[in-house]
PDB file of N, CA and C in Angstrom:
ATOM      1  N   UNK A   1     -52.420  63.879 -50.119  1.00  0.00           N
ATOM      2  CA  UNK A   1     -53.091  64.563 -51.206  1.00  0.00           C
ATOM      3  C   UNK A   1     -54.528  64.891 -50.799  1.00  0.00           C
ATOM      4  N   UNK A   2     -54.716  65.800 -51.248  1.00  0.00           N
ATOM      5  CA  UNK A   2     -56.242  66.098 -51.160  1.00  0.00           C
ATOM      6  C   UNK A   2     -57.259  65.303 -51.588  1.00  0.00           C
ATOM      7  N   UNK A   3     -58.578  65.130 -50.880  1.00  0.00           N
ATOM      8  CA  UNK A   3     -59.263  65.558 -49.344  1.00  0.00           C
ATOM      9  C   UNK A   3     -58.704  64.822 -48.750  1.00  0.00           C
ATOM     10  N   UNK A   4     -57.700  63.919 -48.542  1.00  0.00           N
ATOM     11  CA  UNK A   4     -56.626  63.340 -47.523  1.00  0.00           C
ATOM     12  C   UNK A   4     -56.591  64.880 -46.115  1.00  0.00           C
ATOM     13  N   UNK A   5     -57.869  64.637 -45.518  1.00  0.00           N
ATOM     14  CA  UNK A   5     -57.234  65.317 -43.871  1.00  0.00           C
ATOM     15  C   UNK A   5     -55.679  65.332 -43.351  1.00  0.00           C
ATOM     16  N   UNK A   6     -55.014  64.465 -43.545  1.00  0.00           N
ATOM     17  CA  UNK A   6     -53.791  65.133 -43.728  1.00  0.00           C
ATOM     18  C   UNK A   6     -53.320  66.291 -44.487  1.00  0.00           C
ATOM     19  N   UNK A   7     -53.404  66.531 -45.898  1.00  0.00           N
ATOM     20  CA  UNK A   7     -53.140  67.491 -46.453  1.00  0.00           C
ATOM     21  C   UNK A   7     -53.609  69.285 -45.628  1.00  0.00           C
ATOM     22  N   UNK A   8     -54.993  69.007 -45.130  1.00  0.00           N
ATOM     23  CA  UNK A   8     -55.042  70.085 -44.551  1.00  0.00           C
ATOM     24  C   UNK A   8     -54.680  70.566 -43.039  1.00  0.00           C
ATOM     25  N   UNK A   9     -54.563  69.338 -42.271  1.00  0.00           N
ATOM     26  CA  UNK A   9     -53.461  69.501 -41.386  1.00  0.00           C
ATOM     27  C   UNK A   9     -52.520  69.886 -41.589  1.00  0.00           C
ATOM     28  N   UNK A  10     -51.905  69.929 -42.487  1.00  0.00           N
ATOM     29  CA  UNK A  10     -50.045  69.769 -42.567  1.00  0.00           C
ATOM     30  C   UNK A  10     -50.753  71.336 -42.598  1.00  0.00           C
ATOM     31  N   UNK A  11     -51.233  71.927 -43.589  1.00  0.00           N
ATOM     32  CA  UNK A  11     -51.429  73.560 -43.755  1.00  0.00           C
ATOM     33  C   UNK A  11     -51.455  74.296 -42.305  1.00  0.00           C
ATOM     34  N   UNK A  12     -52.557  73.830 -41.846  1.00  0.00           N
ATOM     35  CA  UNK A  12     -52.941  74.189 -40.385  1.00  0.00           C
ATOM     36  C   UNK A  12     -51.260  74.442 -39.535  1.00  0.00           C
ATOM     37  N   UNK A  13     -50.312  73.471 -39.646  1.00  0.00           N
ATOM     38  CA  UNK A  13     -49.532  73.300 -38.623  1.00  0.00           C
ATOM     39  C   UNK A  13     -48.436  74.409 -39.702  1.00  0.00           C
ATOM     40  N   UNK A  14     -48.310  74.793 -40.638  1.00  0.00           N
ATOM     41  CA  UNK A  14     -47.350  75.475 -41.043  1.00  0.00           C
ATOM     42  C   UNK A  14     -47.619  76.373 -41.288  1.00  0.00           C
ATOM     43  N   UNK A  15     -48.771  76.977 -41.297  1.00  0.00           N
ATOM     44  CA  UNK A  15     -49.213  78.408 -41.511  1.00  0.00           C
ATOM     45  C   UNK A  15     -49.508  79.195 -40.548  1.00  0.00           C
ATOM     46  N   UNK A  16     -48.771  80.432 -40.079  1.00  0.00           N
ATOM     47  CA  UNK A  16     -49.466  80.913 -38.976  1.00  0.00           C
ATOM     48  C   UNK A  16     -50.696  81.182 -38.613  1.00  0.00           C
ATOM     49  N   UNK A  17     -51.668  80.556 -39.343  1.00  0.00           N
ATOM     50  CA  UNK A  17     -53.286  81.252 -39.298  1.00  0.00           C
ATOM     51  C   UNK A  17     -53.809  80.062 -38.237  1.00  0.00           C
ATOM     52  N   UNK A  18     -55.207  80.556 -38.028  1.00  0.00           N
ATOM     53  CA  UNK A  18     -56.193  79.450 -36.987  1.00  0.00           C
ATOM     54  C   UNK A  18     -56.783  79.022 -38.614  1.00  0.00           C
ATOM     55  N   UNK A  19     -57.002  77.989 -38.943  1.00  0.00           N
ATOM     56  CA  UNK A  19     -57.955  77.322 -39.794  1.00  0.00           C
ATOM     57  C   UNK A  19     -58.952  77.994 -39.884  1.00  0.00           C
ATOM     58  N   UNK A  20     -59.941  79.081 -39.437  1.00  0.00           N
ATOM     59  CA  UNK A  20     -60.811  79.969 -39.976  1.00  0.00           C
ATOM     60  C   UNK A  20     -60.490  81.125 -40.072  1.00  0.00           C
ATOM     61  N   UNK A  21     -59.201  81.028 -40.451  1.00  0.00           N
ATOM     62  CA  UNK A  21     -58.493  82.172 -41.053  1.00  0.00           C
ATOM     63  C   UNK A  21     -57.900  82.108 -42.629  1.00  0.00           C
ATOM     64  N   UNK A  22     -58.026  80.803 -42.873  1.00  0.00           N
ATOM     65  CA  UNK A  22     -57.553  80.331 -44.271  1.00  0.00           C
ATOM     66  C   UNK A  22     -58.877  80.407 -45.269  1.00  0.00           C
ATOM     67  N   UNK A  23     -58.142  81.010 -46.523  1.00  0.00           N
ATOM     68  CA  UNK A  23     -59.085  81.059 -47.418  1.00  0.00           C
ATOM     69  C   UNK A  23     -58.532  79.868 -48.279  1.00  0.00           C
ATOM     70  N   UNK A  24     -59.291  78.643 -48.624  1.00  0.00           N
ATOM     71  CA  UNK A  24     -58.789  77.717 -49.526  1.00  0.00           C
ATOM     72  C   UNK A  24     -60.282  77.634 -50.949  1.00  0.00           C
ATOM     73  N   UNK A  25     -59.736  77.776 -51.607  1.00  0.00           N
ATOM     74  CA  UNK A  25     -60.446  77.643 -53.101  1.00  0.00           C
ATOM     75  C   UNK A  25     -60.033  76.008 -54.047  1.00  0.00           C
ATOM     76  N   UNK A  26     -61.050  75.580 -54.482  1.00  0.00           N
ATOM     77  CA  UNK A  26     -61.085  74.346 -55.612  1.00  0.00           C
ATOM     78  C   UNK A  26     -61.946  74.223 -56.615  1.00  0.00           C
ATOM     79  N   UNK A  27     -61.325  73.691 -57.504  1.00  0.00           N
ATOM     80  CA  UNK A  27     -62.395  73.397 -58.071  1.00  0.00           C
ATOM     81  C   UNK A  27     -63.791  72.032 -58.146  1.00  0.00           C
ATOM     82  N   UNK A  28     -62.636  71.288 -56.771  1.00  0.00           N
ATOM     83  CA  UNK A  28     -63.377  69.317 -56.495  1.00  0.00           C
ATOM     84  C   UNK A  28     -64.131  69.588 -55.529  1.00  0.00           C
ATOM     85  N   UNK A  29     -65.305  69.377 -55.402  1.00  0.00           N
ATOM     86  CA  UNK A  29     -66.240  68.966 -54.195  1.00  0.00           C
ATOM     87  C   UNK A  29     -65.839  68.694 -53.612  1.00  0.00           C
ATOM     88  N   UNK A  30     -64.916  67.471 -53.577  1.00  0.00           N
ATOM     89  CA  UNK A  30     -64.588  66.641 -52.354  1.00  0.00           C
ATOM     90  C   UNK A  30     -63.440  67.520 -51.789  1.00  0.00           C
ATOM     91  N   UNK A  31     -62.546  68.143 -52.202  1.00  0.00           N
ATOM     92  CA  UNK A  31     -61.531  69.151 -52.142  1.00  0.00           C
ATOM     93  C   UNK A  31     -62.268  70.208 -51.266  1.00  0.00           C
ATOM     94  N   UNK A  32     -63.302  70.482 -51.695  1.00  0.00           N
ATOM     95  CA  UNK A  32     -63.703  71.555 -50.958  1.00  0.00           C
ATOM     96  C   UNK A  32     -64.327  71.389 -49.568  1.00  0.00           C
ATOM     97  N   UNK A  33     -65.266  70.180 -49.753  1.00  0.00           N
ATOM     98  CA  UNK A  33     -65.823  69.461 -48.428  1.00  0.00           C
ATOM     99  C   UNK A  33     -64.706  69.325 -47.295  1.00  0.00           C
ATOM    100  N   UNK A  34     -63.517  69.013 -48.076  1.00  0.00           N
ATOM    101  CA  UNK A  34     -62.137  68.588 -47.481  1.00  0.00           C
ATOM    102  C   UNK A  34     -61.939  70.211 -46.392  1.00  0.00           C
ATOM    103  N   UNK A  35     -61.910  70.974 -47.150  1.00  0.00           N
ATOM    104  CA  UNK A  35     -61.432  72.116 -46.312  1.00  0.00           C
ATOM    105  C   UNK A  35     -62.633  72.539 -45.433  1.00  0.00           C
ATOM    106  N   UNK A  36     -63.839  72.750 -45.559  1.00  0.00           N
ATOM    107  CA  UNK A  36     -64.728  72.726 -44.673  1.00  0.00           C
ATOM    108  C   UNK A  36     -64.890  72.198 -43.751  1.00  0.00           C
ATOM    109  N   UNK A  37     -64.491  70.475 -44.117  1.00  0.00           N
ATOM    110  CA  UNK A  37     -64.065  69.886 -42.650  1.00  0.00           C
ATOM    111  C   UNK A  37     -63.248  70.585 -41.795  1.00  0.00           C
ATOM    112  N   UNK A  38     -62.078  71.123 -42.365  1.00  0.00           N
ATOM    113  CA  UNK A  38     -60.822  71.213 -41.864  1.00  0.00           C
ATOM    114  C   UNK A  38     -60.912  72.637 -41.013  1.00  0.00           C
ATOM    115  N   UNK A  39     -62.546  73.512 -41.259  1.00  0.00           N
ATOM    116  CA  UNK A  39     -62.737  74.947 -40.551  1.00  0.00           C
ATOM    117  C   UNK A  39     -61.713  76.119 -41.505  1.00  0.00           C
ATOM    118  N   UNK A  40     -61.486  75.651 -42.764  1.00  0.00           N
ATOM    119  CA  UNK A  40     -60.893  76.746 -43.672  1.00  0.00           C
ATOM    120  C   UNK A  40     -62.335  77.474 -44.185  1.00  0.00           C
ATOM    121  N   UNK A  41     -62.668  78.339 -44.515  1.00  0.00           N
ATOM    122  CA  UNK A  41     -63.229  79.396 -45.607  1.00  0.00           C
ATOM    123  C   UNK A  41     -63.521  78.790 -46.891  1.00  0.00           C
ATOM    124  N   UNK A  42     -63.961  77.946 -47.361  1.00  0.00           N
ATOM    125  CA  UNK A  42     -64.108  77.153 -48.610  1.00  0.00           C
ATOM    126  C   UNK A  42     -64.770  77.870 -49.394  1.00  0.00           C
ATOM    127  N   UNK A  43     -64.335  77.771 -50.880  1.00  0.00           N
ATOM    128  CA  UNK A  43     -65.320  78.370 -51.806  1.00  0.00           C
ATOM    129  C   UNK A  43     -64.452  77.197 -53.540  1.00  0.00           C
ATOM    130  N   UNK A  44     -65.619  76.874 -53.406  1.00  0.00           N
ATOM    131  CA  UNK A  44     -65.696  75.831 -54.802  1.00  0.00           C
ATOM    132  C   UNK A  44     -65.362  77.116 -56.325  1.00  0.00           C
ATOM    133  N   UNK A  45     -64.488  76.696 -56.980  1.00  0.00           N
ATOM    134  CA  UNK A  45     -64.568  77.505 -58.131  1.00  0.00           C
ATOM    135  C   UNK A  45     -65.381  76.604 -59.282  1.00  0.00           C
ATOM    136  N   UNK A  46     -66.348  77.168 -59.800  1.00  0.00           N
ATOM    137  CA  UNK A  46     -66.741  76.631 -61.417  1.00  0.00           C
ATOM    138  C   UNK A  46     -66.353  77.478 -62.427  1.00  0.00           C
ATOM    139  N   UNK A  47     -65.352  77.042 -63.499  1.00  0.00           N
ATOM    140  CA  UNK A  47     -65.581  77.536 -64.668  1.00  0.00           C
ATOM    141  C   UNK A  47     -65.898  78.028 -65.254  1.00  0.00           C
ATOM    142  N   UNK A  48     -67.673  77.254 -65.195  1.00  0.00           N
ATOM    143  CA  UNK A  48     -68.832  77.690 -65.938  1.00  0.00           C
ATOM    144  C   UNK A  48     -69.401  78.665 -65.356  1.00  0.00           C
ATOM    145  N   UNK A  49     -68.887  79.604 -63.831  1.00  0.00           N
ATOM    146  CA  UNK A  49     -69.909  80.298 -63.429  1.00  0.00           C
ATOM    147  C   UNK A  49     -68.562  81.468 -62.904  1.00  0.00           C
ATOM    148  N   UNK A  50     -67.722  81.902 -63.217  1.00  0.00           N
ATOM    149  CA  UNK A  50     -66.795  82.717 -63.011  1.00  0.00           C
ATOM    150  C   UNK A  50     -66.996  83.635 -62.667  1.00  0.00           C
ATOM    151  N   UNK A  51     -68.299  84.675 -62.711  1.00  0.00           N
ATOM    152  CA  UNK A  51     -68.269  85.595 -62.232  1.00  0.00           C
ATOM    153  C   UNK A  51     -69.063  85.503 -60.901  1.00  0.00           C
ATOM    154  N   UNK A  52     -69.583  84.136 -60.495  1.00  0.00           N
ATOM    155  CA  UNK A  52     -70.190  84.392 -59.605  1.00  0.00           C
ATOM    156  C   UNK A  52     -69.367  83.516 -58.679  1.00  0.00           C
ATOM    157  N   UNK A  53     -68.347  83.253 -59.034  1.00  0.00           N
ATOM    158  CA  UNK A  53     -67.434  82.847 -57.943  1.00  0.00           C
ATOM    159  C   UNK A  53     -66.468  83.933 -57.711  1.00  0.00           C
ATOM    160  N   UNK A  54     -66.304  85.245 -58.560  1.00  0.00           N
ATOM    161  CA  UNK A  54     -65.782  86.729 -58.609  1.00  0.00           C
ATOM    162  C   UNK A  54     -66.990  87.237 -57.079  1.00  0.00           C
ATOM    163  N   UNK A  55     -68.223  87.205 -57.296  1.00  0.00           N
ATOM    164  CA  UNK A  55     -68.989  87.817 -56.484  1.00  0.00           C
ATOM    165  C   UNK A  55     -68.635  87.194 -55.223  1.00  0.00           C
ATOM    166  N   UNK A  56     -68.629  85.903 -54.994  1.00  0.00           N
ATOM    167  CA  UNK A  56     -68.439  85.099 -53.701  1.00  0.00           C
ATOM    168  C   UNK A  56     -67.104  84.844 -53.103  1.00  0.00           C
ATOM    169  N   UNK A  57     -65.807  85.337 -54.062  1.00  0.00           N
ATOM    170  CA  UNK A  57     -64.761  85.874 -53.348  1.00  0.00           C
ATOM    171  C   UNK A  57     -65.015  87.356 -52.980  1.00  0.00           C
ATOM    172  N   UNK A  58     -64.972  88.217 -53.559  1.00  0.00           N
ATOM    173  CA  UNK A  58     -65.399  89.563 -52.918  1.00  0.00           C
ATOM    174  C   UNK A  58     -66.539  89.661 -51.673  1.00  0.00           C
ATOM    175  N   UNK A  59     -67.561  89.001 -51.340  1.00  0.00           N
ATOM    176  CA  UNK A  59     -68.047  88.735 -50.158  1.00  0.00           C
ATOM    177  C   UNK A  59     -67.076  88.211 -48.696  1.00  0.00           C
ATOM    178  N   UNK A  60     -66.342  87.630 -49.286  1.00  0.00           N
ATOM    179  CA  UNK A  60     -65.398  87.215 -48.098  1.00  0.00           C
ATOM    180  C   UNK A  60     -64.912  88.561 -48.017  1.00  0.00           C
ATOM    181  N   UNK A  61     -64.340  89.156 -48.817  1.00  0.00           N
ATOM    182  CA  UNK A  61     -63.286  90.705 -48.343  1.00  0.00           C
ATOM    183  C   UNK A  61     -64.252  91.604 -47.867  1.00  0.00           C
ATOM    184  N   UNK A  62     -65.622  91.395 -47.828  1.00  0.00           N
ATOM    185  CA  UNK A  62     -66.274  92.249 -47.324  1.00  0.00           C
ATOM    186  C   UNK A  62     -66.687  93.621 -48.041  1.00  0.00           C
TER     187      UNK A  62
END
């Protein structure tokens, strides 16, 4: 389970992507720290701030 480094291994090994190719989203800190470790694309979602987690997914697409 998550931030269990396992959990994002197992992704790594079943997904055809390189780990900085994965976009992983949460809403847990530690969830998210989790994937940052792991060299995924992290982006924390808040609730309370929705559109500016709208702005900071659309930055990734460029």
């Amino acid at each position: 389970m998550k931030p269990d480094p396992a959990f994002y291994r197992a992704a790594t090994e079943t997904l055809p992507f390189a780990p900085e190719q994965i976009a992983y989203m949460d809403d847990m800190p530690l969830n998210v720290a989790g994937g940052q470790a792991a060299a995924f694309q992290s982006l924390q979602y808040n609730c309370g701030d929705h559109e500016g987690f709208l702005a900071a997914a659309a930055a990734w697409l460029g």
